[in-house]
Protein backbone atom coordinates (compact mmCIF):
# COMPACT_ATOMS: atom_id res chain seq x y z
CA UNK A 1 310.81 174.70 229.86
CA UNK A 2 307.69 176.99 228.36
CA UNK A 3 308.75 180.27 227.16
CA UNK A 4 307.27 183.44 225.25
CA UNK A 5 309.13 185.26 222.80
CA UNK A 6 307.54 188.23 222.20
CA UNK A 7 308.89 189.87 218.75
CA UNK A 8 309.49 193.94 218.03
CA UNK A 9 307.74 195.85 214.79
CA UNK A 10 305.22 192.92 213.91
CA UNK A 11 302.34 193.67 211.98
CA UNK A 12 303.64 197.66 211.83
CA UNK A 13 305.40 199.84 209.07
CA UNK A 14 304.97 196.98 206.58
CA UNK A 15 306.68 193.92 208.18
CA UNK A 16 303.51 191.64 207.63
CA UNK A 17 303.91 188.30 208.78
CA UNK A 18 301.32 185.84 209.41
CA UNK A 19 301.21 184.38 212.76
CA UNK A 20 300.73 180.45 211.01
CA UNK A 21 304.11 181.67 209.74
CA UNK A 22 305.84 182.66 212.51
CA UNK A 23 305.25 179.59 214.45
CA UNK A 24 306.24 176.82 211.16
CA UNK A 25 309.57 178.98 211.52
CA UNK A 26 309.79 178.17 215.53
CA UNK A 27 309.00 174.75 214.93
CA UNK A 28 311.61 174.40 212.14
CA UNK A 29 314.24 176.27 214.48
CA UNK A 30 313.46 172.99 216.57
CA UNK A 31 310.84 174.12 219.19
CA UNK A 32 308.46 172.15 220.62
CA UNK A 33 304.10 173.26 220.95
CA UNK A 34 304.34 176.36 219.30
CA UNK A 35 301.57 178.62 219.30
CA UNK A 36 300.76 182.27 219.27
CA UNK A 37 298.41 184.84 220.96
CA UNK A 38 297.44 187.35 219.25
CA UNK A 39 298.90 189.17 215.63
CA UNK A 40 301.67 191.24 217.29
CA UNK A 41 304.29 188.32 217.37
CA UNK A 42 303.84 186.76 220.93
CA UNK A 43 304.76 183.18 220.25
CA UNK A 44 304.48 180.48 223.81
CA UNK A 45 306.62 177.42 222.97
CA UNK A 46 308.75 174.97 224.79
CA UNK A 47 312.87 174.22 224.66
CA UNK A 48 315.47 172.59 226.48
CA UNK A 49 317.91 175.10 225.34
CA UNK A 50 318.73 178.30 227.20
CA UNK A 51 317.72 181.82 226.64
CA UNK A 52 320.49 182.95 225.07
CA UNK A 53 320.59 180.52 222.42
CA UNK A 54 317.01 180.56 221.75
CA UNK A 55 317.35 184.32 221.22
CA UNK A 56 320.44 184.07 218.84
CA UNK A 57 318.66 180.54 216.84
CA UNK A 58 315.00 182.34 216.84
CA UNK A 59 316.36 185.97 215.46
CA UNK A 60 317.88 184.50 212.52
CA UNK A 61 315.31 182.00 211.95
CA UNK A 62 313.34 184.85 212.12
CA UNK A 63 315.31 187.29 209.97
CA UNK A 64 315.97 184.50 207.22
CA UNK A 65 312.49 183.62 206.55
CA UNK A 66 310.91 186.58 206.55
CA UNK A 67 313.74 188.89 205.48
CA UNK A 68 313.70 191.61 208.15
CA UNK A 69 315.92 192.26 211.36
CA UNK A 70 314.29 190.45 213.98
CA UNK A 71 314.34 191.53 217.32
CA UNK A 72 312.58 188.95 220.03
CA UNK A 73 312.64 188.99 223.61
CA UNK A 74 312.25 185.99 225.55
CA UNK A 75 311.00 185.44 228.91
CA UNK A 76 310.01 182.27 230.84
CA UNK A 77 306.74 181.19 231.91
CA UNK A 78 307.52 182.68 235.58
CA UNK A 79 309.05 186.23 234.39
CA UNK A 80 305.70 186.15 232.21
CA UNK A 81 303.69 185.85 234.97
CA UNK A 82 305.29 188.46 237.41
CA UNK A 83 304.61 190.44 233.94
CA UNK A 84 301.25 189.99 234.79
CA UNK A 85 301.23 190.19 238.81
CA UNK A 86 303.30 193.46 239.23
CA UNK A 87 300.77 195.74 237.95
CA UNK A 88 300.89 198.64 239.59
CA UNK A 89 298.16 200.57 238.23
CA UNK A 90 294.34 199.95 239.17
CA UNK A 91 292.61 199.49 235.42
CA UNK A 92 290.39 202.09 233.99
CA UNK A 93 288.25 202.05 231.07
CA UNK A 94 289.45 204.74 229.63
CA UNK A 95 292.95 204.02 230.04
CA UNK A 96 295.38 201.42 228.54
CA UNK A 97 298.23 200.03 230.76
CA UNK A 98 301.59 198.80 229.08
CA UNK A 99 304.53 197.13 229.91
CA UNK A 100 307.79 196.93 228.34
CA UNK A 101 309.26 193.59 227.86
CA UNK A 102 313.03 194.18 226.95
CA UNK A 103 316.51 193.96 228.16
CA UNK A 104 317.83 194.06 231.57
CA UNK A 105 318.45 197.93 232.55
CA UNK A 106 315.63 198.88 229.81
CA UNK A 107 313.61 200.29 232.34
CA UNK A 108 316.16 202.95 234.07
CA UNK A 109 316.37 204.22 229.96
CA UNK A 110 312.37 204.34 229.81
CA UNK A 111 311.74 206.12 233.20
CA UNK A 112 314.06 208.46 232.28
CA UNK A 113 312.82 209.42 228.69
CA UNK A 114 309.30 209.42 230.57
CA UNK A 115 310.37 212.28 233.17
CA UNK A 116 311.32 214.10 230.70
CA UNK A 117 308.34 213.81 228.42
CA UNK A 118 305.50 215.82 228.70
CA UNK A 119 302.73 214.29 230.60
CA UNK A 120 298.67 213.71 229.45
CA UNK A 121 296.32 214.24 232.41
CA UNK A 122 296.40 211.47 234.77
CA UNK A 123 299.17 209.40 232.48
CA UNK A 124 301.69 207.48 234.78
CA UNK A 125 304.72 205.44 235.41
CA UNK A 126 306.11 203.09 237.12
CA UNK A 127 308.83 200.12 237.92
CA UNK A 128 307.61 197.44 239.68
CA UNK A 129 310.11 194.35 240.45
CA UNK A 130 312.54 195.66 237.14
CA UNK A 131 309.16 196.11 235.02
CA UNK A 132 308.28 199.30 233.18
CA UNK A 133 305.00 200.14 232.98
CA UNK A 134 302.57 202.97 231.42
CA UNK A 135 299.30 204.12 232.22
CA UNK A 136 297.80 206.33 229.09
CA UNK A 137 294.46 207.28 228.55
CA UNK A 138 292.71 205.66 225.50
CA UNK A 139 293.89 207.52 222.06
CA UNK A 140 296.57 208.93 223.29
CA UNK A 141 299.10 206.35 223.14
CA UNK A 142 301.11 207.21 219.98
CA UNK A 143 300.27 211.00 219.85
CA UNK A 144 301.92 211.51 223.81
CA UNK A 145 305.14 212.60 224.04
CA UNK A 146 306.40 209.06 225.71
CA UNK A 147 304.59 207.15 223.36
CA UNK A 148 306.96 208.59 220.46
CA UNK A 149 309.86 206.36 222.18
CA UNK A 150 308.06 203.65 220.85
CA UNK A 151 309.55 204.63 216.85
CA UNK A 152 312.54 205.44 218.34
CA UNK A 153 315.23 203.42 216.04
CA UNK A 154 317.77 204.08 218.55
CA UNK A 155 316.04 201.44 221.01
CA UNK A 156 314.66 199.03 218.26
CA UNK A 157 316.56 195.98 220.08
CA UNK A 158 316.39 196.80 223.24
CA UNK A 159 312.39 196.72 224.27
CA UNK A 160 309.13 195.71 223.00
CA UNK A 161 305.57 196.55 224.73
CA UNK A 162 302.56 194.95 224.82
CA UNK A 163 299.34 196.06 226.84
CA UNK A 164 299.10 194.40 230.00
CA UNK A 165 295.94 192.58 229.47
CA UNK A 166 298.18 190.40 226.80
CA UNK A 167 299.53 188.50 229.27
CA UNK A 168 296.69 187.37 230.62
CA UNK A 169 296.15 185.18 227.65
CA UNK A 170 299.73 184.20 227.38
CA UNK A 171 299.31 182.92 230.57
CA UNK A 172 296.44 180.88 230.19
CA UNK A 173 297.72 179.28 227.43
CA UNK A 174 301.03 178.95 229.25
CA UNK A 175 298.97 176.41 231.61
């Protein structure tokens, strides 16, 4: 079975991990061709074992090595790809659509700390097949009101995002 785990807080607020890294510890947790897109901790590999186990073997792997509380979500190649074919929003170049990969009810908490934030002209929201996503224009991702849940130590294991056009190249090398 090909998964992605996608990790929370890599490459931010000092946790500094090289991506060669990250994937010796996967294989050495005993998963098979490992890889990783990108430098914000999106790591495609394959297992036998279930989700739940890879989640509780990969986080301490994870937390062990690099000394840090790791947080990793992990999704199979098909709820990667309806990551990917839910978008709801048309793309713009001056905006920048994300999507929160996290756990199961996570988007019911981010719609609802989105309501209530206050809005940038033309910035959006949606839930598409249990998916949260967020359109923002360009530079105003971490200064908007919304974007702010993203620090939010409160919710530090229960959601990561990525911008949509990330899985895109998870996907390909999913294939």
């Amino acid at each position: 079975m090909k998964y992605c785990a996608f990790l929370r807080g890599v490459n931010v607020k000092g946790t500094n991990m090289k991506m060669a890294d990250v994937c010796r510890v996967f294989r050495e947790a005993g998963m098979d061709d490992v890889s990783s897109v990108l430098a914000s901790g999106n790591i495609v590999f394959s297992s036998e074992r279930s989700v739940d186990e890879l989640k509780v073997i990969l986080e301490e792997a994870m937390s062990n090595y690099f000394s840090y509380d790791a947080f990793l979500f992990i999704k199979s190649q098909a709820e990667t790809a309806l990551f990917w074919s839910s978008i709801p929003f048309e793309r713009h170049p001056d905006f920048h659509i994300y999507t929160f990969v996290g756990l199961q009810g996570i988007e019911e908490v981010l719609m609802d700390e989105f309501n209530r934030s206050i809005k940038a002209d033309n910035e959006k929201a949606d839930v598409v097949n249990g998916l949260f996503y967020w359109y923002v224009p360009k530079g105003n991702t971490l200064d908007s009101t919304f974007g702010k849940i993203l620090g939010k130590k409160s919710l530090k294991d229960k959601f990561t995002s990525r911008n949509v056009n990330t899985f895109e190249k998870i996907l390909k090398l999913m294939h």
